[in-house]
Every structure is written in structure tokens, then in C-alpha cells.
N, C-alpha and C. Protein backbone atom coordinates (compact mmCIF):
# COMPACT_ATOMS: atom_id res chain seq x y z
N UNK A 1 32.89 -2.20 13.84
CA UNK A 1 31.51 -2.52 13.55
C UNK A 1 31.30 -4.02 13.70
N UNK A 2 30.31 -4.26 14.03
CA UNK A 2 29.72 -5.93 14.57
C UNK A 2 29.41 -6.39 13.25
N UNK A 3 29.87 -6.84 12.23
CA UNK A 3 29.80 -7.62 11.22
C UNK A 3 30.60 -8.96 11.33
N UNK A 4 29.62 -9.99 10.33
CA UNK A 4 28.45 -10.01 9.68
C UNK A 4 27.21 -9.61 10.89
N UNK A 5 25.92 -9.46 10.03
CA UNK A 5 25.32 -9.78 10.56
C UNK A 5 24.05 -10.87 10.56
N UNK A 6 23.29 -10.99 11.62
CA UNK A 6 22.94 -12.12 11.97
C UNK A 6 21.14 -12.57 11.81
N UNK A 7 20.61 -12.99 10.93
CA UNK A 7 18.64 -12.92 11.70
C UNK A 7 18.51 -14.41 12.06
N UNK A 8 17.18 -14.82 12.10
CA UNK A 8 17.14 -15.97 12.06
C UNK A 8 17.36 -17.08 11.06
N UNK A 9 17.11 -16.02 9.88
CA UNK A 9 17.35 -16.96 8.94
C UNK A 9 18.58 -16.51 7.37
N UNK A 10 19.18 -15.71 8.32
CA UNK A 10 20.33 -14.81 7.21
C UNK A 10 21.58 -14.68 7.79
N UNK A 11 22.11 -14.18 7.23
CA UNK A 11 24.02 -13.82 7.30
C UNK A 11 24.05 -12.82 6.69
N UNK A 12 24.08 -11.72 6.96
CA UNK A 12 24.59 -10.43 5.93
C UNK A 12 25.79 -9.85 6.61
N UNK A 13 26.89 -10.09 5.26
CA UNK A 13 28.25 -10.03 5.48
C UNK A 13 29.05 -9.21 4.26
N UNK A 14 30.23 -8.86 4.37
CA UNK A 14 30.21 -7.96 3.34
C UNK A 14 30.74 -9.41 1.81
N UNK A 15 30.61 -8.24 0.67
CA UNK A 15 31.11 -9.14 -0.48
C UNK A 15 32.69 -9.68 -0.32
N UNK A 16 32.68 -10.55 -1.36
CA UNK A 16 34.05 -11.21 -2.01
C UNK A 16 34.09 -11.16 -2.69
N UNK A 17 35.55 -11.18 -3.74
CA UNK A 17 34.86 -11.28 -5.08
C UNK A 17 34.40 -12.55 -5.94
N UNK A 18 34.28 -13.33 -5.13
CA UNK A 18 33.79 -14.70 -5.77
C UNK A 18 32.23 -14.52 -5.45
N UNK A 19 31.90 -13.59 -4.85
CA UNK A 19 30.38 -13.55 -4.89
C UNK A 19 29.62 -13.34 -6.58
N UNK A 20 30.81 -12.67 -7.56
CA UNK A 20 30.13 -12.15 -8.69
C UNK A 20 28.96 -12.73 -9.03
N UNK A 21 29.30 -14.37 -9.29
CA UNK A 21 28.32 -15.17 -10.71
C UNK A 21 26.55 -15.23 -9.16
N UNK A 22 26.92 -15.22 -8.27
CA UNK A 22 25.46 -15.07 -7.85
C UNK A 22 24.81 -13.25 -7.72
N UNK A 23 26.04 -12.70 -7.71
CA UNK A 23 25.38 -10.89 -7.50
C UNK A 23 24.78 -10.69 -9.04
N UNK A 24 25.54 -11.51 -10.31
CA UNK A 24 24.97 -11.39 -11.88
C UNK A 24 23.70 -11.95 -11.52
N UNK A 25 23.21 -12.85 -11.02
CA UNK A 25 21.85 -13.19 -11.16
C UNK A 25 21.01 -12.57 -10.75
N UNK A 26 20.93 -11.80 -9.86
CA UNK A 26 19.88 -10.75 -9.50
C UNK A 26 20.74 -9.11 -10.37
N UNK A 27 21.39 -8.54 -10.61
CA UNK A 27 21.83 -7.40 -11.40
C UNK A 27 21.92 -7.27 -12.80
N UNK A 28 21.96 -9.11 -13.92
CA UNK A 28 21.84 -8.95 -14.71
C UNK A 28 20.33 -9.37 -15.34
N UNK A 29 19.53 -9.91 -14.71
CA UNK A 29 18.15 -9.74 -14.62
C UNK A 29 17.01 -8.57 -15.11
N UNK A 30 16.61 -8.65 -16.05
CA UNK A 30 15.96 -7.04 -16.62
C UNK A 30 14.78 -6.97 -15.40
N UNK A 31 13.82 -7.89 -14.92
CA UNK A 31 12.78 -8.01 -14.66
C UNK A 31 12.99 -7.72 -13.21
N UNK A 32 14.10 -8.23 -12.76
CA UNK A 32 14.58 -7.85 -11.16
C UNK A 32 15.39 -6.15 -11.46
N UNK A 33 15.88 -5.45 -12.14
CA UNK A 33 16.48 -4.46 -11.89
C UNK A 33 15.41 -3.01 -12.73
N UNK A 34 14.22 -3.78 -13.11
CA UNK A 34 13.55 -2.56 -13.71
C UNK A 34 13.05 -1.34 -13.50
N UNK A 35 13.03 -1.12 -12.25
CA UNK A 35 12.53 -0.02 -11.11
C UNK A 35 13.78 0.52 -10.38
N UNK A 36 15.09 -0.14 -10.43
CA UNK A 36 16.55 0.16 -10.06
C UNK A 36 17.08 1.37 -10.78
N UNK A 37 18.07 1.59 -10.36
CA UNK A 37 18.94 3.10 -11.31
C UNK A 37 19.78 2.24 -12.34
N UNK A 38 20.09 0.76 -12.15
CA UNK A 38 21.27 0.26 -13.11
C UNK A 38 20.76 -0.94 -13.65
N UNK A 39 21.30 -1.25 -14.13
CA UNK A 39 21.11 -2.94 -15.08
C UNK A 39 19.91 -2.70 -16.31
N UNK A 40 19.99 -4.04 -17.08
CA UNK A 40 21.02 -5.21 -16.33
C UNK A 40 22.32 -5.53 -17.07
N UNK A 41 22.70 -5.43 -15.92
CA UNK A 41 24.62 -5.93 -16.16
C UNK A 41 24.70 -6.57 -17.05
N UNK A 42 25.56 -6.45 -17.55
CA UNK A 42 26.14 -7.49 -18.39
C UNK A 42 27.19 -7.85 -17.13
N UNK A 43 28.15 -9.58 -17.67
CA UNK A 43 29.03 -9.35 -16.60
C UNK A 43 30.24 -9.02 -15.91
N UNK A 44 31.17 -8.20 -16.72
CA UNK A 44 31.78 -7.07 -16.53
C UNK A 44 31.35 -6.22 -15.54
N UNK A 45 30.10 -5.67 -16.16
CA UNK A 45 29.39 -4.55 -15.06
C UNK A 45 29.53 -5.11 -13.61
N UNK A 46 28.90 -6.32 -13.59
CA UNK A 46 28.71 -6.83 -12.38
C UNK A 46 30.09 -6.75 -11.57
N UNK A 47 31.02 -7.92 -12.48
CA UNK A 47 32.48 -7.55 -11.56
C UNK A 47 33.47 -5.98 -11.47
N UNK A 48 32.45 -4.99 -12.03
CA UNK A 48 33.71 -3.57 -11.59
C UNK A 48 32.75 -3.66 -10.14
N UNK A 49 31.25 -3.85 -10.21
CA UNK A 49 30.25 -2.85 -9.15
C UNK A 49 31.14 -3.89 -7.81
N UNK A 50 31.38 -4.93 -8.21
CA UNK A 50 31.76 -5.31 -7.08
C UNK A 50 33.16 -5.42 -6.28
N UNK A 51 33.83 -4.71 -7.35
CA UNK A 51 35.44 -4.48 -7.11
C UNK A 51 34.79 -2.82 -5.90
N UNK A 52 34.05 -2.39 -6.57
CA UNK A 52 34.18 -0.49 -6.23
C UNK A 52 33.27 -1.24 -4.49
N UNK A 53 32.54 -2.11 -4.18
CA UNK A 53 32.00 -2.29 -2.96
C UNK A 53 33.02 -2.74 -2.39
N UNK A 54 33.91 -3.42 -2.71
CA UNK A 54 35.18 -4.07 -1.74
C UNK A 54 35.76 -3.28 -1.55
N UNK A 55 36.03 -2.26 -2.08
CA UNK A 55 37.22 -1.16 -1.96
C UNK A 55 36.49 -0.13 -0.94
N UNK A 56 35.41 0.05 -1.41
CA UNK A 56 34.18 1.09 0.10
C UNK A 56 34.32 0.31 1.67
N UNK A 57 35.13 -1.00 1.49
CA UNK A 57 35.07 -1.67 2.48
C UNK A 57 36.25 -0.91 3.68
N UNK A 58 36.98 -0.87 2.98
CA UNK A 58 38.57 -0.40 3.59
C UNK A 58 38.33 1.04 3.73
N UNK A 59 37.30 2.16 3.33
CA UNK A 59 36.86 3.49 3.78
C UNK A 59 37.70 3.61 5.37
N UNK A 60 37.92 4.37 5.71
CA UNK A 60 37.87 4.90 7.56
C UNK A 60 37.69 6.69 7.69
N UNK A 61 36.77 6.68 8.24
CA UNK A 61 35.59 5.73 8.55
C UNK A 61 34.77 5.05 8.26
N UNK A 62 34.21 3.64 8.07
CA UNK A 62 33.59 3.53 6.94
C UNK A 62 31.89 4.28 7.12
N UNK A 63 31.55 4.56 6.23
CA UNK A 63 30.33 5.12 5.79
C UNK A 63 29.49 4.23 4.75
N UNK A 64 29.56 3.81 4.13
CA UNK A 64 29.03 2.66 3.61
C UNK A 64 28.99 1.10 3.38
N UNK A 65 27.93 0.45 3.69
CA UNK A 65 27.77 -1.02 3.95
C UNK A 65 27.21 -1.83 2.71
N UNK A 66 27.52 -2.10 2.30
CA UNK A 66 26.73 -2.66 1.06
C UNK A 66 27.10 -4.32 1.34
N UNK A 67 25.74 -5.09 2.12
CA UNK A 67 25.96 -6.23 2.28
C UNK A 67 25.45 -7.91 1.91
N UNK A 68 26.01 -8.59 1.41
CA UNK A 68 25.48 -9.33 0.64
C UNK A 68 24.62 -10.33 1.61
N UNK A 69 23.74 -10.77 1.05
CA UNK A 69 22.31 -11.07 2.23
C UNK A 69 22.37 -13.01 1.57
N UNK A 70 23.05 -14.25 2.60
CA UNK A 70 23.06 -14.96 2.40
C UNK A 70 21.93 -15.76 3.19
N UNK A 71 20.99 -16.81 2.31
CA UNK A 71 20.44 -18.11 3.60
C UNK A 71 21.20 -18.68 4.36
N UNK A 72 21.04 -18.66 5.78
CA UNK A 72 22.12 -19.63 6.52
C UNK A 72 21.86 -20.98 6.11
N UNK A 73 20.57 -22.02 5.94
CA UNK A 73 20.52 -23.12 6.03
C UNK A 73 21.37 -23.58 4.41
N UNK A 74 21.29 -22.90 3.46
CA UNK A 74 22.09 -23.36 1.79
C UNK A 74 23.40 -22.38 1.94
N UNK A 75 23.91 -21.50 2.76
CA UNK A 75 24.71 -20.59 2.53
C UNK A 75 25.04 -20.01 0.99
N UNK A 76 23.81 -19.58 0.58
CA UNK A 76 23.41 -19.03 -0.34
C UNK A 76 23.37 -17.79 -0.57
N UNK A 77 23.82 -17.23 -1.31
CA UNK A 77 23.82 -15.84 -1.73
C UNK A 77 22.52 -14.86 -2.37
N UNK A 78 21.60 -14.73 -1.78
CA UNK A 78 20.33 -14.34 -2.82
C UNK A 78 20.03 -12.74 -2.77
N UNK A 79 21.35 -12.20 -2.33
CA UNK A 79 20.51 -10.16 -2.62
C UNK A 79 21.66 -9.53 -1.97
N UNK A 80 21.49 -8.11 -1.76
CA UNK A 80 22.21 -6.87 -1.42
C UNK A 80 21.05 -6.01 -0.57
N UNK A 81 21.81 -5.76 0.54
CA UNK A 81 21.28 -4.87 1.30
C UNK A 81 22.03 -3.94 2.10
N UNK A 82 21.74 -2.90 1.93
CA UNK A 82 22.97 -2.12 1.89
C UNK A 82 22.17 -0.33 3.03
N UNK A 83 23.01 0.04 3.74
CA UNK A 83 23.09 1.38 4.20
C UNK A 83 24.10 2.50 3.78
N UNK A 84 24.08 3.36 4.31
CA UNK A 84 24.80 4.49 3.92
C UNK A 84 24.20 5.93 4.73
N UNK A 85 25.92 6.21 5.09
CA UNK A 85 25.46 7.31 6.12
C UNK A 85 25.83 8.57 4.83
N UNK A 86 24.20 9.46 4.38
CA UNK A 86 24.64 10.44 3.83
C UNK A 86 24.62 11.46 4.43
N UNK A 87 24.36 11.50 5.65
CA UNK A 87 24.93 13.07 6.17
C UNK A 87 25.24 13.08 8.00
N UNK A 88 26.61 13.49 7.66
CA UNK A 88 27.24 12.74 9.05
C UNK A 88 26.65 13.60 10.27
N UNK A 89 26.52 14.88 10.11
CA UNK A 89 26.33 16.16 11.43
C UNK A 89 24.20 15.89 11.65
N UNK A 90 23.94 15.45 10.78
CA UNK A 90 22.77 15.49 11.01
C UNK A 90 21.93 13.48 11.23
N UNK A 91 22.73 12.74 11.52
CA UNK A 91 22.49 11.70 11.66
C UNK A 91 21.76 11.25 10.55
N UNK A 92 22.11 11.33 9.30
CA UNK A 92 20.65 10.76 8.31
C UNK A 92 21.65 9.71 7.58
N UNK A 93 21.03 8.60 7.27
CA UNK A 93 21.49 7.47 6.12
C UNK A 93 19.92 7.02 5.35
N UNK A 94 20.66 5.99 4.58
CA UNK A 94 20.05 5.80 3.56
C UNK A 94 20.06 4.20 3.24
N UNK A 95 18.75 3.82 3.14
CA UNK A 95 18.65 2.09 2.57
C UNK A 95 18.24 1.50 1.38
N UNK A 96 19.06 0.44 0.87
CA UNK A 96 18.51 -0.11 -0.42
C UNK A 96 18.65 -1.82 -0.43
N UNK A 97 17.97 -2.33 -0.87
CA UNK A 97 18.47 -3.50 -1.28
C UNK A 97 17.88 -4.40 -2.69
N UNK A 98 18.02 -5.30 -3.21
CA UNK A 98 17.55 -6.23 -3.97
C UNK A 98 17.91 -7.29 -4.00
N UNK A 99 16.76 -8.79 -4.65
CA UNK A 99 17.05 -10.14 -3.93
C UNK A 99 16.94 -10.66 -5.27
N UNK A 100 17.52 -12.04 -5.65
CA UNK A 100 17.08 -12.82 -7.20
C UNK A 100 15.91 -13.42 -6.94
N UNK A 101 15.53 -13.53 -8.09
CA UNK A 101 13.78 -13.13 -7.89
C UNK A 101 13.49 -14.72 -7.43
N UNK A 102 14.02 -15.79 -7.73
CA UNK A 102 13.50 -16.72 -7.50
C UNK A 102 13.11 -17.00 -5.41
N UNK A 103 14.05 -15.68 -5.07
CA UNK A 103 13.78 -15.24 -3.66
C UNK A 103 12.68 -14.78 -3.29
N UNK A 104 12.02 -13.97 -4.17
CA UNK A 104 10.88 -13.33 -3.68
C UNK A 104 9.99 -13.94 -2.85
N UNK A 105 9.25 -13.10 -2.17
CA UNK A 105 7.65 -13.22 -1.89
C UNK A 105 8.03 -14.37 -0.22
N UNK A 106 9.38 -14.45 0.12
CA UNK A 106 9.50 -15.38 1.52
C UNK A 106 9.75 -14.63 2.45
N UNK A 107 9.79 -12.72 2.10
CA UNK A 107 9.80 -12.63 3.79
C UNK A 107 11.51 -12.14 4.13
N UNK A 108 12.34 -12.59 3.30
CA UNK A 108 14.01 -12.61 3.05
C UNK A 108 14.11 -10.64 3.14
N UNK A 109 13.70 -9.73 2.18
CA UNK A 109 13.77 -8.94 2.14
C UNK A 109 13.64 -7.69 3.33
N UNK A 110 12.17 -8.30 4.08
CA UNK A 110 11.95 -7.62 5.24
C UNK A 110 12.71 -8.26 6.35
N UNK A 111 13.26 -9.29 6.60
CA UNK A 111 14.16 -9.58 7.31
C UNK A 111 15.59 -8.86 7.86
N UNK A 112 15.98 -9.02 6.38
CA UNK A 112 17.25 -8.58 5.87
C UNK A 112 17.47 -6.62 6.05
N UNK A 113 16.27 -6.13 6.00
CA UNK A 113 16.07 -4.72 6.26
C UNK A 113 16.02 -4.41 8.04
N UNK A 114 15.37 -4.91 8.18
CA UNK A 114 15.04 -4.98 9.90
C UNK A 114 15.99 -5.04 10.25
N UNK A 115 17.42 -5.88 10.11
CA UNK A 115 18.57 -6.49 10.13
C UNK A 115 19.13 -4.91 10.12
N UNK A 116 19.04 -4.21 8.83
CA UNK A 116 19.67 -3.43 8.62
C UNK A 116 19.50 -1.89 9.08
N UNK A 117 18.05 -1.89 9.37
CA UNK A 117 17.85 -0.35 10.26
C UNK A 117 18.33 -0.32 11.79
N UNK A 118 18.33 -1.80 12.79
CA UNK A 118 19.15 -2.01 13.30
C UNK A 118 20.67 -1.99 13.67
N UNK A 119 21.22 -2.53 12.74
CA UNK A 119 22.45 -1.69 12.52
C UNK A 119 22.62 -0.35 12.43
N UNK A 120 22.05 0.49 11.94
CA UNK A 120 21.94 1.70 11.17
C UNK A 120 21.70 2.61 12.95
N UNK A 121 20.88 2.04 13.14
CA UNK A 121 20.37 2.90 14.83
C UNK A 121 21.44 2.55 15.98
N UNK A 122 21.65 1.47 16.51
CA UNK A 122 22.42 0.96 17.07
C UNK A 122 24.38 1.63 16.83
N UNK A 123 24.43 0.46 15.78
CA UNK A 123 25.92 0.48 15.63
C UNK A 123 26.14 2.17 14.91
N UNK A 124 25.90 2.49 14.07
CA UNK A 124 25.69 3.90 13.35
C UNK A 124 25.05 4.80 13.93
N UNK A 125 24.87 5.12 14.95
CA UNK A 125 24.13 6.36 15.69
C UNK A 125 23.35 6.95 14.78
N UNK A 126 22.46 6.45 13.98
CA UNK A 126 21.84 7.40 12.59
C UNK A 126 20.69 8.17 13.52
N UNK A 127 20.00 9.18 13.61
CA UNK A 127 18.49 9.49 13.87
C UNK A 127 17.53 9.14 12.82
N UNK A 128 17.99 9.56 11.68
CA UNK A 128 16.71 9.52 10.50
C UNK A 128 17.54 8.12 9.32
N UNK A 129 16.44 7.07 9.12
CA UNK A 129 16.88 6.62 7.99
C UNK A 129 15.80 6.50 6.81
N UNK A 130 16.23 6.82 5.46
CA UNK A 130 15.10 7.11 4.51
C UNK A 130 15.57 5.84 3.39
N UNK A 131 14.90 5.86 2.44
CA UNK A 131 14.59 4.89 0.99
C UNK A 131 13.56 5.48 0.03
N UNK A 132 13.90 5.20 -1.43
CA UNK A 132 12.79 5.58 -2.30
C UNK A 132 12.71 4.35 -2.89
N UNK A 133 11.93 4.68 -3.51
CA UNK A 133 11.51 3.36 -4.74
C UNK A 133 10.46 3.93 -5.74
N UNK A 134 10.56 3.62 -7.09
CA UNK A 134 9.81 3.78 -8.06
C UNK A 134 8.20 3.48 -7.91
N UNK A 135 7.21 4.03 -7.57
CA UNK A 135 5.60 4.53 -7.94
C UNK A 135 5.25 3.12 -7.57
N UNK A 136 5.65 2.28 -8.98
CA UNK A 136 4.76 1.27 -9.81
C UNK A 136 5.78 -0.51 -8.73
N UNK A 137 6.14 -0.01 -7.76
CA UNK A 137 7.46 -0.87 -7.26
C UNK A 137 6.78 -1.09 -6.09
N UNK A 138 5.32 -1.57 -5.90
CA UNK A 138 4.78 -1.85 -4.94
C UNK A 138 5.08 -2.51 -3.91
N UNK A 139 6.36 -3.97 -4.40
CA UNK A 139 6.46 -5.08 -3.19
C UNK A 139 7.77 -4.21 -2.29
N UNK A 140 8.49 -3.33 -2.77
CA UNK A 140 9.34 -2.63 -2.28
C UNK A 140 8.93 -1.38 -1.33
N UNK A 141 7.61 -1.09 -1.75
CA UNK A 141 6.82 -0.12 -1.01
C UNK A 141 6.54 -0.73 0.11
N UNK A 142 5.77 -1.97 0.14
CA UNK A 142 5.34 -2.87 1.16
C UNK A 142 6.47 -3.39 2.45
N UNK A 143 7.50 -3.54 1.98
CA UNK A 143 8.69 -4.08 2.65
C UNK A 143 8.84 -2.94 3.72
N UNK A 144 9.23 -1.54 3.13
CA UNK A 144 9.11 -0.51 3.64
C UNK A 144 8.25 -0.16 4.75
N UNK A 145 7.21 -0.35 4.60
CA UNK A 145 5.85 -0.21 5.16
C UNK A 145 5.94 -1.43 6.22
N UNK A 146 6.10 -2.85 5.83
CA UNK A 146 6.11 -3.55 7.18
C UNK A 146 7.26 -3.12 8.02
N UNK A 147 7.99 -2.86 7.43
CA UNK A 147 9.38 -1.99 9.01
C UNK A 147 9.32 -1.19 9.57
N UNK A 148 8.29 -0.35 9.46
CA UNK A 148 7.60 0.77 10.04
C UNK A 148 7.93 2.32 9.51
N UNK A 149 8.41 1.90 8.48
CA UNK A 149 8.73 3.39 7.49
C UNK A 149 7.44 4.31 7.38
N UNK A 150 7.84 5.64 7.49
CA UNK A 150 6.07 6.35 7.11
C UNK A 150 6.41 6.94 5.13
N UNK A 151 5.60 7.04 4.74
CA UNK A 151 5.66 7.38 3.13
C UNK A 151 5.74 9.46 3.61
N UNK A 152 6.91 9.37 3.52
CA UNK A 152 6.93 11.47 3.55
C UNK A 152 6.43 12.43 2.11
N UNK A 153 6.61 11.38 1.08
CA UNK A 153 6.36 12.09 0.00
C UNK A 153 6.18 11.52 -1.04
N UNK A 154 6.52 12.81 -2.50
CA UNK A 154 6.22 12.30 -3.65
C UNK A 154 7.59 13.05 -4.55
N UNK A 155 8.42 12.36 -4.60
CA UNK A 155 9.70 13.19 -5.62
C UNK A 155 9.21 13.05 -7.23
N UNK A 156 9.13 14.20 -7.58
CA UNK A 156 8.89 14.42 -8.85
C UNK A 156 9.88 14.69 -9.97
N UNK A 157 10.24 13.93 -10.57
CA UNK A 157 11.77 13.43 -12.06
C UNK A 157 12.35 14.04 -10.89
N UNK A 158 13.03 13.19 -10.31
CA UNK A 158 14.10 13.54 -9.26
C UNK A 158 14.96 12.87 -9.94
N UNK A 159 15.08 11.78 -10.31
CA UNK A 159 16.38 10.80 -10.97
C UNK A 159 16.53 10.83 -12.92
N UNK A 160 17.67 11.25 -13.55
CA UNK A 160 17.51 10.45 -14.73
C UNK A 160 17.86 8.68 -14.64
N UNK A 161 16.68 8.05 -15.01
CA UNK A 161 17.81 6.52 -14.90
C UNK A 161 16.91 5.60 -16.18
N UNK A 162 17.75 5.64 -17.08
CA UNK A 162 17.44 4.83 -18.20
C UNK A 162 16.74 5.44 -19.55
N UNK A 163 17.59 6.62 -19.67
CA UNK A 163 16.83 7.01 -21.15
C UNK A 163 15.40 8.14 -20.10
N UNK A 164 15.26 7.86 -19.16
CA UNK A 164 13.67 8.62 -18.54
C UNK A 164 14.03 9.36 -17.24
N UNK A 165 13.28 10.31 -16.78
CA UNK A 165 12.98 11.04 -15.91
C UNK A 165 11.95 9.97 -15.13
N UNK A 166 12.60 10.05 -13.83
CA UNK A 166 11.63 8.60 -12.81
C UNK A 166 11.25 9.58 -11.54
N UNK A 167 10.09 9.04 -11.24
CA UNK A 167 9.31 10.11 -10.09
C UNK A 167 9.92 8.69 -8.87
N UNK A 168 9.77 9.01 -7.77
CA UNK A 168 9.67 8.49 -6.54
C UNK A 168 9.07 8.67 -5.54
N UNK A 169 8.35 7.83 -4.71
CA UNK A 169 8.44 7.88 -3.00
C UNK A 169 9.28 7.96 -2.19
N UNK A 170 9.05 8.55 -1.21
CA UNK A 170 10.35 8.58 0.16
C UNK A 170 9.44 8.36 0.94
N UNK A 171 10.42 7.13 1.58
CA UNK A 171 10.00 6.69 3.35
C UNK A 171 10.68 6.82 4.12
N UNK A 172 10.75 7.32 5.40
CA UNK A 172 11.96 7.57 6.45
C UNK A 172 11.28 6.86 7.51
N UNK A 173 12.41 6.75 8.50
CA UNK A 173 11.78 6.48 9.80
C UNK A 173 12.75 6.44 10.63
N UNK A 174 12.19 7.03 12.27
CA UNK A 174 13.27 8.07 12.79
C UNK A 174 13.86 7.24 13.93
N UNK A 175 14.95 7.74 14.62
CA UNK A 175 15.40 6.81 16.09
C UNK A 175 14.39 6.18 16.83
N UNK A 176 13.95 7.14 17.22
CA UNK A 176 12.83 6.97 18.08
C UNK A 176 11.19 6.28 17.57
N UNK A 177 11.20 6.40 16.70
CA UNK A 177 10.08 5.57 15.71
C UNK A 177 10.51 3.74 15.84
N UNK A 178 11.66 3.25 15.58
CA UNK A 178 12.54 2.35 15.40
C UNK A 178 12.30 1.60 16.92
N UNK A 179 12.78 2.56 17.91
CA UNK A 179 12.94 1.73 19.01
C UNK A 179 11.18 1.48 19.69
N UNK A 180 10.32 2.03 18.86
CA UNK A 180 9.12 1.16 19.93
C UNK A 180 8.80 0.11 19.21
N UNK A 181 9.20 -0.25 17.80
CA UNK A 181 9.48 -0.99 17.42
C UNK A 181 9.49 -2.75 18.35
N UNK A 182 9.19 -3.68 17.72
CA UNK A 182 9.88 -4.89 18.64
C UNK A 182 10.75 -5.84 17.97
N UNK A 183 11.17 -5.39 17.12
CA UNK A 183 12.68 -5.89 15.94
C UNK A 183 13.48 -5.34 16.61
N UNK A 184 13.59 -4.34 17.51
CA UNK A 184 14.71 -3.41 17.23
C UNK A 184 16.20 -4.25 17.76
N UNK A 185 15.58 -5.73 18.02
CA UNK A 185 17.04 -6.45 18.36
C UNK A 185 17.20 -7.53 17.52
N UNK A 186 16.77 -7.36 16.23
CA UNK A 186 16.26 -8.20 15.47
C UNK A 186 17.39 -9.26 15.27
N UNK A 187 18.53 -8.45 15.10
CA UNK A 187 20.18 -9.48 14.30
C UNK A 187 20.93 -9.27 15.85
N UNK A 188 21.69 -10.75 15.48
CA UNK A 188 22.41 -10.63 16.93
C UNK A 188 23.70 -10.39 16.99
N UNK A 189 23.65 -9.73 17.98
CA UNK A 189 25.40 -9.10 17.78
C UNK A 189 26.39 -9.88 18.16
């Protein structure tokens, strides 16, 4: 696989474990992980989640990417963006990511995704790639939506996560959706 990878203004490469004390700042964050399935960490939590991603590293084949999304100009660590092939015979994976908030609102997120459905089509032969996100999780809806995701639905208490039953959206978007796309060479190999 062509890792890291590359945008104009990112590096997404896999973790280390010296990444912890910046992956705690966006995971142990209540306000950044409130619409998430986990947190916030304490930081323990943080260093097992990131022992169990290093170890997904060495998989063969690997099937999951979980990659830490640095600024090139500060070589800065500010999020996770991550794929996953969940079903191998039928080409489908799956995307997530999150950024420390003092990241928000620059654009980093939809970058870093574009980055990553790319990969996902390309290097991963995927056909279909999907994402949910919580209702009330609008800027995550939006991100979605500028990459050209279509909204397929409405999951109803599909997840327990936190004491509650959480409804969701699903967005997919397919091979062929992707490539009329004009990202679709977005990160460079």
C-alpha cells in the first residue's frame, strides 16, 4: 500500500506510539468526542486505543487504516482518519475520522477524507464506501456532503453508545460516483 499519504496540506501516515499526548487531545475532549461511540479518554484509554491501531498495522492482509492526519507546514498531529474494508466479496468499506477542535472549521477534515476515499477506490479496490454520524453532528454531515456522499438513510437506535440508544445517518458513495469526481487524484502517490 502507498503510505503515507499525501494532500496539499497533510501527511496521513500511520500512528506511533509517541503520537499518544496529541491523539489525548482530541479523544480526551468531551466536546470533541460527544457524537463519537467512545470518550473521553482518560489517558490510559488513549494509550491501549493506540497500542490495538499499531498492532491492526501488521494485519496481512491489512484491512484496516486508521491514520493519523498531520499539518505538513508544523508537522503537527491534529486528527484520525481512518478506513476499513468491512466486507471483502462485496467491495464495501467504511470511513471515520476526528480532528482537535482547535482544528476545526479550516477545511483539514474534508481534505483529509478526499485523501481517504481515494485511497479506498484506488489502492483498495472498494465499490461502495459508507459513514454515519449522529442527527445533531451537522459539521460531520457537511464534510460528508462536500465529498460527494449521498445521505441513504435514517438508522434508528442502531448503536448503544453512552448509557443511550443513538439514531444515525448513512452516507455512501459508490466507485463510480467518486471517479466523476475531480479529487479523485487528490493525495499523491
Amino acid at each position: 500500500m502507498n503510505l503515507p499519504l499525501e494532500t496539499e496540506r497533510l501527511i496521513l501516515r500511520d500512528f506511533v506510539e509517541s503520537d499518544w499526548p496529541a491523539v489525548h487531545r482530541y479523544a480526551g475532549d468531551r466536546e470533541v468526542v460527544r457524537y463519537l461511540t467512545f470518550g473521553p479518554n482518560n489517558e490510559e484509554e488513549t494509550k491501549r486505543f493506540l497500542q490495538r491501531e499499531i498492532a491492526l498495522q501488521r494485519e496481512k492482509p491489512r484491512q484496516h487504516f486508521a491514520l493519523a492526519v498531520t499539518v505538513k507546514a508544523q508537522n503537527q498531529l491534529i486528527g484520525i482518519c481512518r478506513i476499513s474494508v468491512k466486507d471483502i466479496n462485496n467491495k464495501t468499506g467504511s470511513i471515520g475520522y476526528c480532528f482537535t477542535k482547535q482544528f476545526w472549521g479550516y477545511g483539514y477534515a474534508t481534505e483529509a477524507v478526499k485523501a481517504i476515499l481515494s485511497f479506498g477506490f484506488q489502492e483498495l479496490g472498494l465499490h461502495r464506501i459508507f459513514a454515519t454520524c449522529h442527527p445533531e453532528n451537522i459539521a460531520s454531515a457537511r464534510v460528508m456532503q462536500k465529498i460527494g456522499m449521498q445521505q441513504e438513510g435514517y438508522l434508528r437506535e442502531h448503536h448503544w453508545i453512552k448509557g443511550e440508544w443513538r439514531d444515525s445517518w448513512l452516507y455512501a458513495i459508490l466507485e463510480h460516483e467518486w471517479r466523476s469526481l475531480d479529487f479523485r487524484r487528490y493525495w499523491k502517490k
